[in-house]
N, C-alpha and C. Protein backbone atom coordinates (compact mmCIF):
# COMPACT_ATOMS: atom_id res chain seq x y z
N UNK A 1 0.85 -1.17 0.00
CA UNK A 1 0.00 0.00 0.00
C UNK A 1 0.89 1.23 0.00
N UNK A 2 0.66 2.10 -0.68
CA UNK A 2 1.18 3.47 -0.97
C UNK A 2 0.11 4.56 -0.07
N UNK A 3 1.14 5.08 0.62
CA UNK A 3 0.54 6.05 1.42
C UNK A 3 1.25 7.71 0.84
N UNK A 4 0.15 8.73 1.36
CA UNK A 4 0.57 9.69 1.14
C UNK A 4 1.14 10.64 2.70
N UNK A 5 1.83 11.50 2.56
CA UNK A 5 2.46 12.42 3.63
C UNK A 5 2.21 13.38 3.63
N UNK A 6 2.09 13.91 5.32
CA UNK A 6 1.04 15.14 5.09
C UNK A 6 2.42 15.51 6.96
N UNK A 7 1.94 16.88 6.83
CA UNK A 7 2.99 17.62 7.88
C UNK A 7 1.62 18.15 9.16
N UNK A 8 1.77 17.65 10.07
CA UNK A 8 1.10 18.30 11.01
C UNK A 8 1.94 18.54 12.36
N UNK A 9 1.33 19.48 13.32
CA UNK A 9 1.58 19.83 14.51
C UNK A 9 1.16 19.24 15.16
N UNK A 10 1.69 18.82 16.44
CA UNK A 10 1.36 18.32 17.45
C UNK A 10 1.88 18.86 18.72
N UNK A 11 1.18 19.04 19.73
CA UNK A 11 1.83 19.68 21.03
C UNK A 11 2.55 18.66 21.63
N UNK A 12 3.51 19.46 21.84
CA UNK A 12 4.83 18.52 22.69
C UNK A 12 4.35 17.37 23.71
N UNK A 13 3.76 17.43 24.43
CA UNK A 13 3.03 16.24 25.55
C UNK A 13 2.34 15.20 24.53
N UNK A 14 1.62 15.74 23.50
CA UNK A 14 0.90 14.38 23.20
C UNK A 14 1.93 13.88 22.44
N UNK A 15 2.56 14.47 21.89
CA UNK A 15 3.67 13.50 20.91
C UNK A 15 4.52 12.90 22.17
N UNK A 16 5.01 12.98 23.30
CA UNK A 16 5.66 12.24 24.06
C UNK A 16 4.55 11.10 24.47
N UNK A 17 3.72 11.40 24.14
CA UNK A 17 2.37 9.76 25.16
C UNK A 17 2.29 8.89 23.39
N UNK A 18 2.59 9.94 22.20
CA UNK A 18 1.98 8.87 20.44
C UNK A 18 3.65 7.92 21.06
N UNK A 19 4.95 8.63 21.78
CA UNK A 19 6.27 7.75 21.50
C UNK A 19 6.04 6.94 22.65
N UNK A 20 5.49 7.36 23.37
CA UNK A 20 5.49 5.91 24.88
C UNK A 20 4.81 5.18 24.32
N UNK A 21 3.58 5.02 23.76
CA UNK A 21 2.79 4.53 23.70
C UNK A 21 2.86 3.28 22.16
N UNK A 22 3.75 4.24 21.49
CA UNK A 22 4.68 3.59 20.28
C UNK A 22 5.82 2.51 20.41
N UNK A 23 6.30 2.55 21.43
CA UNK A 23 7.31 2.08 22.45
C UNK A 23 6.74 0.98 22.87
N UNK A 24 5.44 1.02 23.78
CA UNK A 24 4.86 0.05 24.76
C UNK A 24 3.84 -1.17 23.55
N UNK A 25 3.81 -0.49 22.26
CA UNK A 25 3.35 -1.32 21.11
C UNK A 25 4.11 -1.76 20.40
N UNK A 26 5.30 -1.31 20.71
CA UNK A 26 6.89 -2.15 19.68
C UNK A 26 5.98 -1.81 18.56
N UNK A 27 5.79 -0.63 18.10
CA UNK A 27 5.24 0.00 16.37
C UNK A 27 6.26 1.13 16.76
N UNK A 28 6.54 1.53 15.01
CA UNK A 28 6.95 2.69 14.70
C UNK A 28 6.21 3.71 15.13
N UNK A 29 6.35 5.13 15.06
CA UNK A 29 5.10 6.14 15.32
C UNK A 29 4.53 6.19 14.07
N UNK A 30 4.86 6.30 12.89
CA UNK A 30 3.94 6.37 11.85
C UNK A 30 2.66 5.10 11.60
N UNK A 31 3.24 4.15 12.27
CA UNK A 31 2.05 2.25 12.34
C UNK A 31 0.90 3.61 13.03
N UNK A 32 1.56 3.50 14.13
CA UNK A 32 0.58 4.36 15.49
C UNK A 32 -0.34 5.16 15.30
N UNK A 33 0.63 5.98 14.37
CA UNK A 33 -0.60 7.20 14.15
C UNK A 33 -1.67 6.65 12.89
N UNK A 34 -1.61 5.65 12.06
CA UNK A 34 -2.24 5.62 11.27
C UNK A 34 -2.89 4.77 11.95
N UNK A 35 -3.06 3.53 12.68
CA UNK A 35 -3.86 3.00 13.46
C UNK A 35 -4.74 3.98 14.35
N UNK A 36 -3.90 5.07 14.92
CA UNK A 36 -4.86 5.78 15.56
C UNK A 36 -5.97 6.73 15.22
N UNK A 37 -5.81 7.10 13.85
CA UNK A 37 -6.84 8.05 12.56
C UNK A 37 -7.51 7.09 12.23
N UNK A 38 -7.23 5.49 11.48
CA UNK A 38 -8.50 5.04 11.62
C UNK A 38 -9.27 4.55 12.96
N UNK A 39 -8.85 4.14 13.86
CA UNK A 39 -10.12 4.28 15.12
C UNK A 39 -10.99 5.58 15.23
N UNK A 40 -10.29 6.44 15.31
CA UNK A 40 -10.73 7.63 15.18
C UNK A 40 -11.78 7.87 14.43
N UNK A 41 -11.73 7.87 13.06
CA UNK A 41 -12.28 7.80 11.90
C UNK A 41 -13.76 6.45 11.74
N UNK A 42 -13.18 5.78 12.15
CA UNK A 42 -14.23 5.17 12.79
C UNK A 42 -15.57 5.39 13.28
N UNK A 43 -14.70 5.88 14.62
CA UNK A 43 -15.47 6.04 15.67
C UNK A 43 -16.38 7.68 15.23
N UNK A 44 -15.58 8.27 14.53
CA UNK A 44 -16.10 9.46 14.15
C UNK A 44 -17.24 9.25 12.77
N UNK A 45 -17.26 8.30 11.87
CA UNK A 45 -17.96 7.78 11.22
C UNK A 45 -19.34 7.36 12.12
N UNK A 46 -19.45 6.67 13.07
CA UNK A 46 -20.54 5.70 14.00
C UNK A 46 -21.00 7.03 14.51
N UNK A 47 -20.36 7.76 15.26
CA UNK A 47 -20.83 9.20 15.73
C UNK A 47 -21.72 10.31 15.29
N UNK A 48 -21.18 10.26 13.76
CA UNK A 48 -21.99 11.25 12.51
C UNK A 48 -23.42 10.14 12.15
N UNK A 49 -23.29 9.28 12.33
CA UNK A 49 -24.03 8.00 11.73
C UNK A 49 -25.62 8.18 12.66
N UNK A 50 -25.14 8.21 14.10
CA UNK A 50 -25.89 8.04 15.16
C UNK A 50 -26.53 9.61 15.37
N UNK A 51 -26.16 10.58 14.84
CA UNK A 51 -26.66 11.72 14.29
C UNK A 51 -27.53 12.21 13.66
N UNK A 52 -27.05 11.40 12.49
CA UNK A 52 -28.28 11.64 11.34
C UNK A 52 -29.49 10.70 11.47
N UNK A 53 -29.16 9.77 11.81
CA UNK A 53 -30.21 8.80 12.40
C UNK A 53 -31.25 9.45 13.44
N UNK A 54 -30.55 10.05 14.22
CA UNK A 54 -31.33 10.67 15.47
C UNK A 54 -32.45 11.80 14.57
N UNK A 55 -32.00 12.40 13.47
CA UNK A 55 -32.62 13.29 12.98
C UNK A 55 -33.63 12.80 11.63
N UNK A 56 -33.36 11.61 11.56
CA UNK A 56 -33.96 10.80 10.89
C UNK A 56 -33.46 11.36 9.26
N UNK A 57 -32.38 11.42 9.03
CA UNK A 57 -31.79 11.41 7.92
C UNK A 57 -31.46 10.43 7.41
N UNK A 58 -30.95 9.31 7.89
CA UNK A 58 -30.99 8.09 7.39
C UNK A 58 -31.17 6.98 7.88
N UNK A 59 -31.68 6.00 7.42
CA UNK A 59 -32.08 4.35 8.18
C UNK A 59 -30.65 3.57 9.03
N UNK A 60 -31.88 2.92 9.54
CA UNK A 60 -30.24 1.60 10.24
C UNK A 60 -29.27 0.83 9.21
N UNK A 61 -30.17 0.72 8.18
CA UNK A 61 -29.56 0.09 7.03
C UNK A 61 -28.55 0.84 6.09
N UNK A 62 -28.64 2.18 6.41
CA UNK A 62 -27.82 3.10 5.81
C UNK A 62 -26.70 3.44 6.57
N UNK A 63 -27.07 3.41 8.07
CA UNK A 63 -25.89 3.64 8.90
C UNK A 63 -24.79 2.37 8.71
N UNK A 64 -25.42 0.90 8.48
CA UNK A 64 -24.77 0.07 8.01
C UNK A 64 -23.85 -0.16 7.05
N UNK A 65 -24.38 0.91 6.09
CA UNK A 65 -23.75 0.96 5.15
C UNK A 65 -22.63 2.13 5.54
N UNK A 66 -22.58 3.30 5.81
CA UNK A 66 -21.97 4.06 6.01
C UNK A 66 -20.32 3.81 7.71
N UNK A 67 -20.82 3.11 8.08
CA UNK A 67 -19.90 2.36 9.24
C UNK A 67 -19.48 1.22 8.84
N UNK A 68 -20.28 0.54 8.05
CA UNK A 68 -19.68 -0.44 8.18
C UNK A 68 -19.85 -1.78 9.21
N UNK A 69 -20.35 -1.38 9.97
CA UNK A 69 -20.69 -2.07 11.09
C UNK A 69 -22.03 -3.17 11.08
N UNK A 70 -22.39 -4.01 11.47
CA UNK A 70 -23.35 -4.95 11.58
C UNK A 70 -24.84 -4.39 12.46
N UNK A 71 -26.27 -4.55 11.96
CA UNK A 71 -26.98 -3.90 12.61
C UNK A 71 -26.71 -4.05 14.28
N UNK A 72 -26.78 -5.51 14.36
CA UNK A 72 -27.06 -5.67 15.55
C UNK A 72 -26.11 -4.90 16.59
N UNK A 73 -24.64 -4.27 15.99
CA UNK A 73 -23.88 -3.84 16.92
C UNK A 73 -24.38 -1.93 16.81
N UNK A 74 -25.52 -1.95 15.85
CA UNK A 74 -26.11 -0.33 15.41
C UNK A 74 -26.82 -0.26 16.72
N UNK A 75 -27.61 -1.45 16.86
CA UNK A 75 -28.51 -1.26 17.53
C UNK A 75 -27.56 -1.40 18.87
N UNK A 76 -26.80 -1.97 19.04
CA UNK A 76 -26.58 -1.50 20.80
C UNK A 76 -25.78 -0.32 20.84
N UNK A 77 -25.21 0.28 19.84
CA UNK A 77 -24.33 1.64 19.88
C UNK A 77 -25.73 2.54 19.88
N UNK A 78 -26.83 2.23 19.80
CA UNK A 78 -28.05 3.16 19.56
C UNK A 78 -28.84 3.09 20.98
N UNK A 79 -28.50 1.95 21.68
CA UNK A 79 -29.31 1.65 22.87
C UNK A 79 -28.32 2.37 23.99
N UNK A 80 -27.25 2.19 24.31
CA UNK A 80 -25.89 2.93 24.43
C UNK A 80 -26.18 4.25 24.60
N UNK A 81 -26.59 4.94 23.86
CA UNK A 81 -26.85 6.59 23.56
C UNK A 81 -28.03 7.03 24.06
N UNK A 82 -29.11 5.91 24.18
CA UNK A 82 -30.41 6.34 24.76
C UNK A 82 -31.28 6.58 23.40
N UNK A 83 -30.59 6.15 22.12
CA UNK A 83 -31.46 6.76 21.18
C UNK A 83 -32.53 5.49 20.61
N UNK A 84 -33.72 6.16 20.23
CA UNK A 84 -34.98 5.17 20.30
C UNK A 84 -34.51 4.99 18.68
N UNK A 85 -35.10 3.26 18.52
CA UNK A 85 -35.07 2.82 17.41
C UNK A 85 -36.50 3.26 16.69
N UNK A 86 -36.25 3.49 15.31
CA UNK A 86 -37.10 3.55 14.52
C UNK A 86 -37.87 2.54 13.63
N UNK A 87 -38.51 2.20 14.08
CA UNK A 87 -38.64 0.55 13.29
C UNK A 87 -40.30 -0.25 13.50
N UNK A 88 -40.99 0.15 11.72
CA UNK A 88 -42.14 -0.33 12.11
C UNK A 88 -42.55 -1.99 12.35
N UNK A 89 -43.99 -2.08 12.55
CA UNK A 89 -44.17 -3.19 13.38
C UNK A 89 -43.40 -4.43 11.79
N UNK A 90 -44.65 -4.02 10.83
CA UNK A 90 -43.89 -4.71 9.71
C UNK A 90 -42.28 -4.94 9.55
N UNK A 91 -41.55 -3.91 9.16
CA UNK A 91 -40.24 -4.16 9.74
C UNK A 91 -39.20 -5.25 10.27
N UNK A 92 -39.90 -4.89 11.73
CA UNK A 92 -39.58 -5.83 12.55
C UNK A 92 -40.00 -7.47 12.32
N UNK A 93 -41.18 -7.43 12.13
CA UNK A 93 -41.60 -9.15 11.80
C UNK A 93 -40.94 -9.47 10.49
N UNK A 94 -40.78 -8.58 9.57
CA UNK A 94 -39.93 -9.52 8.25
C UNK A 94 -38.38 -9.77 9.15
N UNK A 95 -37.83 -8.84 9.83
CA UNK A 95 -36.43 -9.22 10.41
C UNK A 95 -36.43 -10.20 11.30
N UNK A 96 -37.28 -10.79 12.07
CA UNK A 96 -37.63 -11.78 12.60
C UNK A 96 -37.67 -13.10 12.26
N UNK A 97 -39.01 -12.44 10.81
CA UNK A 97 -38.84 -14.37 10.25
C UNK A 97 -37.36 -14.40 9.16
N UNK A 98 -36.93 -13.27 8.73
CA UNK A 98 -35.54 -13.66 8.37
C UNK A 98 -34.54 -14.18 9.10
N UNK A 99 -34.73 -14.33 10.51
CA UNK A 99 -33.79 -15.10 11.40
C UNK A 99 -33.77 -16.37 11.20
């Protein structure tokens, strides 16, 4: 894989916890930091996801698509948050007898 390089700042303390922490993972800092943008990215993906959902911009099935993630783990990152599922009765009984 071909990656591209990009120059950023970082304040002195957190770059001493990306090298301990680079250290205590026997990774380079560059493994680190790119492991650490995608969690991030991730997690910032599921975040925006659980958003628009809340506002009813898009379905569970779309957040699926957009995370990546499996409903059933939508639905507990949604139960998690306090946020009510949207889901009519029909819905639900076709997902049922599809079990």
């Amino acid at each position: 894989m071909t990656y591209n390089m990009i120059s950023l700042r970082i304040a002195p303390n957190i770059l001493k916890e990306i090298d301990t922490l680079a250290i205590d993972e026997h990774v380079e800092r560059s493994t680190l930091l790119r492991n650490l943008l995608n969690k991030g990215l991730k997690q910032t993906r599921i975040e925006h996801a659980v958003e628009q959902y809340k506002k009813g911009k898009i379905s569970i099935g779309r957040m699926a698509e957009v995370t990546g993630l499996p409903r059933q783990e939508l639905f507990k990152e949604l139960k998690e948050q306090n946020v009510s599922v949207h889901y009519s009765k029909d819905r639900l009984l076709k997902e049922i007898s599809d079990l």
